[in-house]
Protein backbone atom coordinates (compact mmCIF):
# COMPACT_ATOMS: atom_id res chain seq x y z
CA UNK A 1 33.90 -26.76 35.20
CA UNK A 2 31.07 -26.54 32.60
CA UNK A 3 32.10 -28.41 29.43
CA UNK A 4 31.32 -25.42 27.05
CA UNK A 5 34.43 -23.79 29.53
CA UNK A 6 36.54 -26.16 28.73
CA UNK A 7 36.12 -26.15 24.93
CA UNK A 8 36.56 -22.49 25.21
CA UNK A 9 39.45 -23.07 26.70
CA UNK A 10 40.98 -25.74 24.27
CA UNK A 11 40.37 -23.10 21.35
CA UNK A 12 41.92 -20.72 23.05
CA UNK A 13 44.63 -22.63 23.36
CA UNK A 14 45.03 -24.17 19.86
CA UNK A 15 44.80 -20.65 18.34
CA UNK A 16 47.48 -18.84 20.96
CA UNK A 17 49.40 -22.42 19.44
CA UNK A 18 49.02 -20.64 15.68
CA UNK A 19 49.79 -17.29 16.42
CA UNK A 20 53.41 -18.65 18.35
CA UNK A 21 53.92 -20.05 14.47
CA UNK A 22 54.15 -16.96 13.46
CA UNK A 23 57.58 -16.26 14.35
CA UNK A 24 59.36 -19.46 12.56
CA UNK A 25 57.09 -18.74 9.69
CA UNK A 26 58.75 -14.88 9.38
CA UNK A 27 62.35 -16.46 9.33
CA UNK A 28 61.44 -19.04 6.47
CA UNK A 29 60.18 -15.69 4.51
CA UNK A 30 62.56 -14.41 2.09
CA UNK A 31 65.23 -11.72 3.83
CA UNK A 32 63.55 -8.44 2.06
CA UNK A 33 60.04 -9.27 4.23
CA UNK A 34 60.36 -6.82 6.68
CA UNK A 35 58.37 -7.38 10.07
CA UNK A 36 55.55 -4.64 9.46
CA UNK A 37 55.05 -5.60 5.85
CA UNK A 38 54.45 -9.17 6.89
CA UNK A 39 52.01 -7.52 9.56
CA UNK A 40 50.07 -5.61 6.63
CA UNK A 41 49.76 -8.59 4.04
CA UNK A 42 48.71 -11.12 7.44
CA UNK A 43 45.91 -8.87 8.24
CA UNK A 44 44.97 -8.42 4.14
CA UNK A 45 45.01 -12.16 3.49
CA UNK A 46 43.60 -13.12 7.35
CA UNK A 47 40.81 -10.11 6.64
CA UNK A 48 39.74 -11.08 3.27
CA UNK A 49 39.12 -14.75 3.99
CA UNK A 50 37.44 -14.20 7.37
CA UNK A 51 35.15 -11.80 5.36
CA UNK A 52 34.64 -14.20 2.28
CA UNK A 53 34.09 -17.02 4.67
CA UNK A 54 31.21 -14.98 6.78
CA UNK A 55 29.65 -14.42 3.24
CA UNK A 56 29.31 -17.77 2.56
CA UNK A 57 27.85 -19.38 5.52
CA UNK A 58 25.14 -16.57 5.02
CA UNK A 59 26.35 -14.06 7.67
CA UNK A 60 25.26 -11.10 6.59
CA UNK A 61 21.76 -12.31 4.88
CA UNK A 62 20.27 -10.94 7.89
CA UNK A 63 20.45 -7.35 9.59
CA UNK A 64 23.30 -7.21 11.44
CA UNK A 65 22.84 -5.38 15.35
CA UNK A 66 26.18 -4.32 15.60
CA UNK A 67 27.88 -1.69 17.58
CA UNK A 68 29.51 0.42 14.96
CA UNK A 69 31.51 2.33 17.35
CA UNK A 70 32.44 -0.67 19.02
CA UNK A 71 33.33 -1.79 16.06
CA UNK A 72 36.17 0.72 14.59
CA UNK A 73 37.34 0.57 18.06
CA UNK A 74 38.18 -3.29 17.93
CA UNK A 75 39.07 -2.98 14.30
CA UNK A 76 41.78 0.16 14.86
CA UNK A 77 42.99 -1.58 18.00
CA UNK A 78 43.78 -5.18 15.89
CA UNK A 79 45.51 -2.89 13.03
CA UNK A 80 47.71 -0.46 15.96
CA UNK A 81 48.57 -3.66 17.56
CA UNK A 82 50.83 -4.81 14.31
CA UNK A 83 53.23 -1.83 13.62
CA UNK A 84 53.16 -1.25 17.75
CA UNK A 85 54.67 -4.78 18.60
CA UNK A 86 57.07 -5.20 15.47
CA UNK A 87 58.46 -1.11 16.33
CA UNK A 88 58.72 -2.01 19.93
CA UNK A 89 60.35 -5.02 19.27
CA UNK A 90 62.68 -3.05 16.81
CA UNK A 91 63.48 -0.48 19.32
CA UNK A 92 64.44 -2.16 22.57
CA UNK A 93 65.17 -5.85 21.30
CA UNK A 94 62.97 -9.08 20.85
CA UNK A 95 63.48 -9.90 24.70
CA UNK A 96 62.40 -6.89 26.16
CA UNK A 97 59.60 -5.55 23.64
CA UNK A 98 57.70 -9.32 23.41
CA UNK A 99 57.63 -9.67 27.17
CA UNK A 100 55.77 -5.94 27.26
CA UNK A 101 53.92 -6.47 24.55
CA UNK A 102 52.63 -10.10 25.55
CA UNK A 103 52.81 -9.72 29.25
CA UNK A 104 51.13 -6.61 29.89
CA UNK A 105 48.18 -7.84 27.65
CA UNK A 106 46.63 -9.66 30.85
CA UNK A 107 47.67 -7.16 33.08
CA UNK A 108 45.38 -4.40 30.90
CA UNK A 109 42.62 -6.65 30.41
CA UNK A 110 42.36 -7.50 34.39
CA UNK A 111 42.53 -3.78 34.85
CA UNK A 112 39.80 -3.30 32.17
CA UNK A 113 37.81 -6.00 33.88
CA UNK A 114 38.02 -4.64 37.39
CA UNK A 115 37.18 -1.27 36.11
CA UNK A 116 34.30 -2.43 34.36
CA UNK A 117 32.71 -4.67 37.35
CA UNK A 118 34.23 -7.80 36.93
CA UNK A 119 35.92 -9.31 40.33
CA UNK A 120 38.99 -11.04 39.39
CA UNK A 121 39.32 -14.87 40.64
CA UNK A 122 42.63 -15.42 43.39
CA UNK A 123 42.96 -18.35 41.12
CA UNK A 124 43.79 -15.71 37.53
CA UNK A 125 45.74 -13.32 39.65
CA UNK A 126 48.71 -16.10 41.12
CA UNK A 127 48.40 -18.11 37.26
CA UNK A 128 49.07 -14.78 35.43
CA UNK A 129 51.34 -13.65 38.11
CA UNK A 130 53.46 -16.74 37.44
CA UNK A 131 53.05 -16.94 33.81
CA UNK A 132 54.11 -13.50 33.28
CA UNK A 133 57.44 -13.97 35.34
CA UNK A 134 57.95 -17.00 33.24
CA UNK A 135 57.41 -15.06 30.22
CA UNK A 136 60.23 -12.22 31.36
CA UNK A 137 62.87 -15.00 32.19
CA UNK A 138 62.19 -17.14 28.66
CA UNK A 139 62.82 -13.78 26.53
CA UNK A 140 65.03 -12.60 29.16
CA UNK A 141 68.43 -14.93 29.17
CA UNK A 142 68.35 -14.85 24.97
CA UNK A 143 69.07 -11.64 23.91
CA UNK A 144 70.02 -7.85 24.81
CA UNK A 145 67.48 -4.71 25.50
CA UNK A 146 67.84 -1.51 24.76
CA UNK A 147 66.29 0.70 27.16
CA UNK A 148 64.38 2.89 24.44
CA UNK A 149 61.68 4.84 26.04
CA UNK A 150 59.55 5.25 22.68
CA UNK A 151 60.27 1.83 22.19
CA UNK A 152 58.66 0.95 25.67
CA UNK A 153 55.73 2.56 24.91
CA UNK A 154 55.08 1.14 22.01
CA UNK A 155 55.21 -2.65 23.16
CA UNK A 156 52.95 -1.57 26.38
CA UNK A 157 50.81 0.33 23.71
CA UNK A 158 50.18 -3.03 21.92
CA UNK A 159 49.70 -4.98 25.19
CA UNK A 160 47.25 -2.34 25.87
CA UNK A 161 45.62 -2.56 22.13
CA UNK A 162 45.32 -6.06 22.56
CA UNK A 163 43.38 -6.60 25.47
CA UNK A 164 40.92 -3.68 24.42
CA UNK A 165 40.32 -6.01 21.42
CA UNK A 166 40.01 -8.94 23.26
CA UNK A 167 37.03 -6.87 25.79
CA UNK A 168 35.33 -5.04 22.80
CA UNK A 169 35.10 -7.95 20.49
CA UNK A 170 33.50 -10.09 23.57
CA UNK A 171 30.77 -7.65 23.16
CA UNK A 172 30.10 -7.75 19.27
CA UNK A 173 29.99 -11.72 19.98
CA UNK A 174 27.53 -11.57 22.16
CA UNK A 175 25.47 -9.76 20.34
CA UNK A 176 26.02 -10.92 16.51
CA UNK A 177 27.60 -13.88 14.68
CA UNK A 178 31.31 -14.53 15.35
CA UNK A 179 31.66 -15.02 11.93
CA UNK A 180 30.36 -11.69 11.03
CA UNK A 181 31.93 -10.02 13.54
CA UNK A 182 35.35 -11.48 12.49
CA UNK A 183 35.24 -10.71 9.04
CA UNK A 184 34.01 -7.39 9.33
CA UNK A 185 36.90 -6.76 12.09
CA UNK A 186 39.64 -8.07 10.23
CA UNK A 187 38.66 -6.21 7.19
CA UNK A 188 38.79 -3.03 8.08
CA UNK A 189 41.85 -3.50 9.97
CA UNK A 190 43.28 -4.61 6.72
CA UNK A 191 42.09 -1.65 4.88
CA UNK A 192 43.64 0.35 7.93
CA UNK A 193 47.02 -1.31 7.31
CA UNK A 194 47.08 -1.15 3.44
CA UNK A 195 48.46 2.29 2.80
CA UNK A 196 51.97 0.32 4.44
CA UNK A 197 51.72 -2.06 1.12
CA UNK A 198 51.54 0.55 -1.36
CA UNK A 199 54.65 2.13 0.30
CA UNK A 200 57.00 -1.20 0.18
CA UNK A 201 58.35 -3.68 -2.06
CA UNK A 202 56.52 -6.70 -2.11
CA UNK A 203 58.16 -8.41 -5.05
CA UNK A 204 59.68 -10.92 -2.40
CA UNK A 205 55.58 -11.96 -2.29
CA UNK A 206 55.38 -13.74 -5.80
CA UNK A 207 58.47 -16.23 -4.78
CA UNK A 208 57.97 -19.48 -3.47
CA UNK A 209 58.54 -18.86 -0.04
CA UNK A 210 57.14 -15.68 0.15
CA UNK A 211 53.59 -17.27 -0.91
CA UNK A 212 54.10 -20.30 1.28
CA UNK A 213 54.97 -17.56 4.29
CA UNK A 214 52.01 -14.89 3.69
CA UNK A 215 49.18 -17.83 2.95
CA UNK A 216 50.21 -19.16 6.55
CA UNK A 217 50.21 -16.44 8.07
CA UNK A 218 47.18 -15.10 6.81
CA UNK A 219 45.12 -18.35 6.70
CA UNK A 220 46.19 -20.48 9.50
CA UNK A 221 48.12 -17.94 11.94
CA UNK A 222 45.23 -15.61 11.51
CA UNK A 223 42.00 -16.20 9.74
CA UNK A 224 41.82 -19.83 11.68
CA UNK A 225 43.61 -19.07 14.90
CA UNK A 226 40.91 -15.48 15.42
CA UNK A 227 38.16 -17.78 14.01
CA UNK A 228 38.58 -20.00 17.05
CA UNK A 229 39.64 -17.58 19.46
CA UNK A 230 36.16 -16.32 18.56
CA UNK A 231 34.28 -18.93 19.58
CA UNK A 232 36.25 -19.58 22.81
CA UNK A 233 36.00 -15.85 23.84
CA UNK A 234 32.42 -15.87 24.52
CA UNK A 235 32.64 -18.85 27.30
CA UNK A 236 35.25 -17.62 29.62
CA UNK A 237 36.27 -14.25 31.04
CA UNK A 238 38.22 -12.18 28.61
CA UNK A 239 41.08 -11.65 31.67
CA UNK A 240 41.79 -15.64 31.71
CA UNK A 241 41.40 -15.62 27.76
CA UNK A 242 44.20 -13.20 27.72
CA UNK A 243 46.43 -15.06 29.80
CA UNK A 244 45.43 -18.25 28.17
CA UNK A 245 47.41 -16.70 24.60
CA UNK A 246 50.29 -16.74 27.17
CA UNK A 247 51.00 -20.22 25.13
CA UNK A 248 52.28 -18.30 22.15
CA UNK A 249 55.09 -17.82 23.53
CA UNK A 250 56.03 -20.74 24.70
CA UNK A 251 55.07 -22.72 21.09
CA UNK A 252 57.51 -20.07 19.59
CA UNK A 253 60.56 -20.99 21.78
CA UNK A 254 59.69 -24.79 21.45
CA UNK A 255 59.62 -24.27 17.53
CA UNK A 256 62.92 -22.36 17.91
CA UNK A 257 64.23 -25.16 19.91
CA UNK A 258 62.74 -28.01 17.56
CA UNK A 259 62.99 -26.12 13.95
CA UNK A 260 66.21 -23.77 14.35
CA UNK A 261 68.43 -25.77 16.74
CA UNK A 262 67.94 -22.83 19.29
CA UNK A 263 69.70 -23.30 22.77
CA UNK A 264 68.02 -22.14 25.72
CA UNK A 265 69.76 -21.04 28.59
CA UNK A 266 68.88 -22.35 32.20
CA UNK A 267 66.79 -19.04 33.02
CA UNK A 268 64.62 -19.55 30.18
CA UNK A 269 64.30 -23.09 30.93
CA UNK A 270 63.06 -22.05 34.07
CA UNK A 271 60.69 -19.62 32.40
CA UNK A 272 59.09 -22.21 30.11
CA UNK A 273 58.44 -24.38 33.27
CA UNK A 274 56.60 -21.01 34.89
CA UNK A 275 54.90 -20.10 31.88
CA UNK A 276 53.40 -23.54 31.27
CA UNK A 277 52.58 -23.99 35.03
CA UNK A 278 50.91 -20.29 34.78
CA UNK A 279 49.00 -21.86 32.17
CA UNK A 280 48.07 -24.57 33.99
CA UNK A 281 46.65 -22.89 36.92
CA UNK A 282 44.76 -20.54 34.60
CA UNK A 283 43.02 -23.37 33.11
CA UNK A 284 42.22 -26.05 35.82
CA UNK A 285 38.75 -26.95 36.16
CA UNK A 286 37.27 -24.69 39.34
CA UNK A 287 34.69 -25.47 41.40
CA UNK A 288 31.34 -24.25 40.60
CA UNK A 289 30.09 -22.14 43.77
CA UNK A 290 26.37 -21.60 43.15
CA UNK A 291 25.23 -19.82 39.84
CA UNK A 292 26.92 -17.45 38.09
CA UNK A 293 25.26 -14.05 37.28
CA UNK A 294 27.37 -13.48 34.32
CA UNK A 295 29.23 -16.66 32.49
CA UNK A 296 31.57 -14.35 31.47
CA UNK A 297 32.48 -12.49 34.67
CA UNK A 298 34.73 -14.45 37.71
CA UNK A 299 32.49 -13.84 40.87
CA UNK A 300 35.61 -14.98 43.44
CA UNK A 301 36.62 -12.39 45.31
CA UNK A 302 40.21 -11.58 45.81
């Protein structure tokens, strides 16, 4: 495996590690922080400091060749993906609407791949296979669904959002500064999102908690964790990137285990043990066969 692969990899990694923060961080929060609020002020902290932070290193001294249509599509996909995962979730239970949400991500953005041109590797299908059946039995054994239909389509509609992110920003990488790209993304996501804070109460915001809460969750949980999500994307296929954020997950139910005292059952012990071997699999050094026509494309056939 090239070493720029497995760097990719690592930062994958590291940021799927923030984002499964994100859920401990939300129960320190003060009660009155409800889920989609959070979701509005992470993407209008996260946005503002990815954009200041492009400014600064010079990243939009130059012309910018950007894709503006690509563009609003990755930026409304990022903002739909916030008030689609924390309604879904509302709607048929944490259990049910995370494993949608989070495990139908890689299934779209396979699907999107294939569709596209890109031959999926035997090696992505069996690790995503596995990590996604860990994923259903570590949600599954903790807590009870609700069979809502809207509320189905919801968490499959930000599984789906996701992974058209993942695809489109790939693109804008490739073909402008990460940096850039972030900040402008982010932004306009934010500015997508705000109308929710001028409908809520935020008072909560100005406590001590509340900052401590929406600064880590903005900063670390998003502006860091996308910034080097970024910069792994554009090494490694965006199906296997995908999976890769699979770790969220798993941080989240070690955090609850570690930080809250959380007890999990047998099945979702078993389900941490898929989902990290699913993990695993995904990321194991392959075998070069010959060169590549596309770094970013898997040229195994299945």
């Amino acid at each position: 495996m090239k070493r720029s692969n497995m760097k990719a990899q690592v930062f994958i990694l590291i940021g799927a590690i923030l984002w499964g923060t994100t859920g401990s961080v939300q129960a320190f929060a003060p009660q009155n922080a409800t889920p989609i609020v959070i979701g509005a002020l992470r993407m209008a902290i996260g946005g503002t400091t990815l954009l200041l932070v492009a400014k600064i290193r010079g990243a939009f001294k130059t012309k910018l060749k950007l894709d503006k249509k690509l563009l609003l599509v990755a930026s409304i996909c990022m903002a739909v993906y916030q008030p689609f995962f924390f309604s879904g979730v509302f709607k048929t239970g944490i259990a049910l609407g995370t494993v949608l949400a989070l495990g139908s991500a890689p299934v779209f953005s396979g699907v999107i791949e294939y569709f596209l041109g890109g031959k999926l590797s035997r090696r992505w299908v069996i690790g995503t296979i596995v990590s996604i059946i860990g994923c259903t039995l570590l949600f599954g054994g903790q807590d009870s669904m609700n069979m809502n239909v809207f509320g189905l389509i919801l968490s499959l509609g930000a599984g789906l959002s996701y992974a058209v992110y993942v695809k489109v920003s790939q693109k804008l990488f490739h073909d402008s500064r990460r940096d850039a790209v972030n900040g402008l993304v982010f932004f306009i996501s934010a500015v997508i999102l705000s109308p929710i804070l001028f409908m809520n109460d935020l008072s909560w915001v100005i406590s001590a908690r509340g900052i401590i809460a929406t600064l880590h969750l903005g900063i670390v949980a998003t502006a860091l964790a996308y910034t080097l999500f970024a910069y792994g994307l554009v090494n490694i296929s965006t199906p296997t990137a995908v999976t890769l954020t699979l770790a969220e997950p798993l941080t989240a139910a070690a955090l609850g285990v570690v930080v809250f005292s959380e007890n999990l059952t047998g099945v979702s012990m078993i389900g941490v043990l898929l989902l990290f071997c699913g993990l695993i699999v995904n990321s194991y050094p392959e075998k070069e066969k010959g060169k590549r026509e596309n770094k970013n494309i898997v040229n195994l056939k299945f």
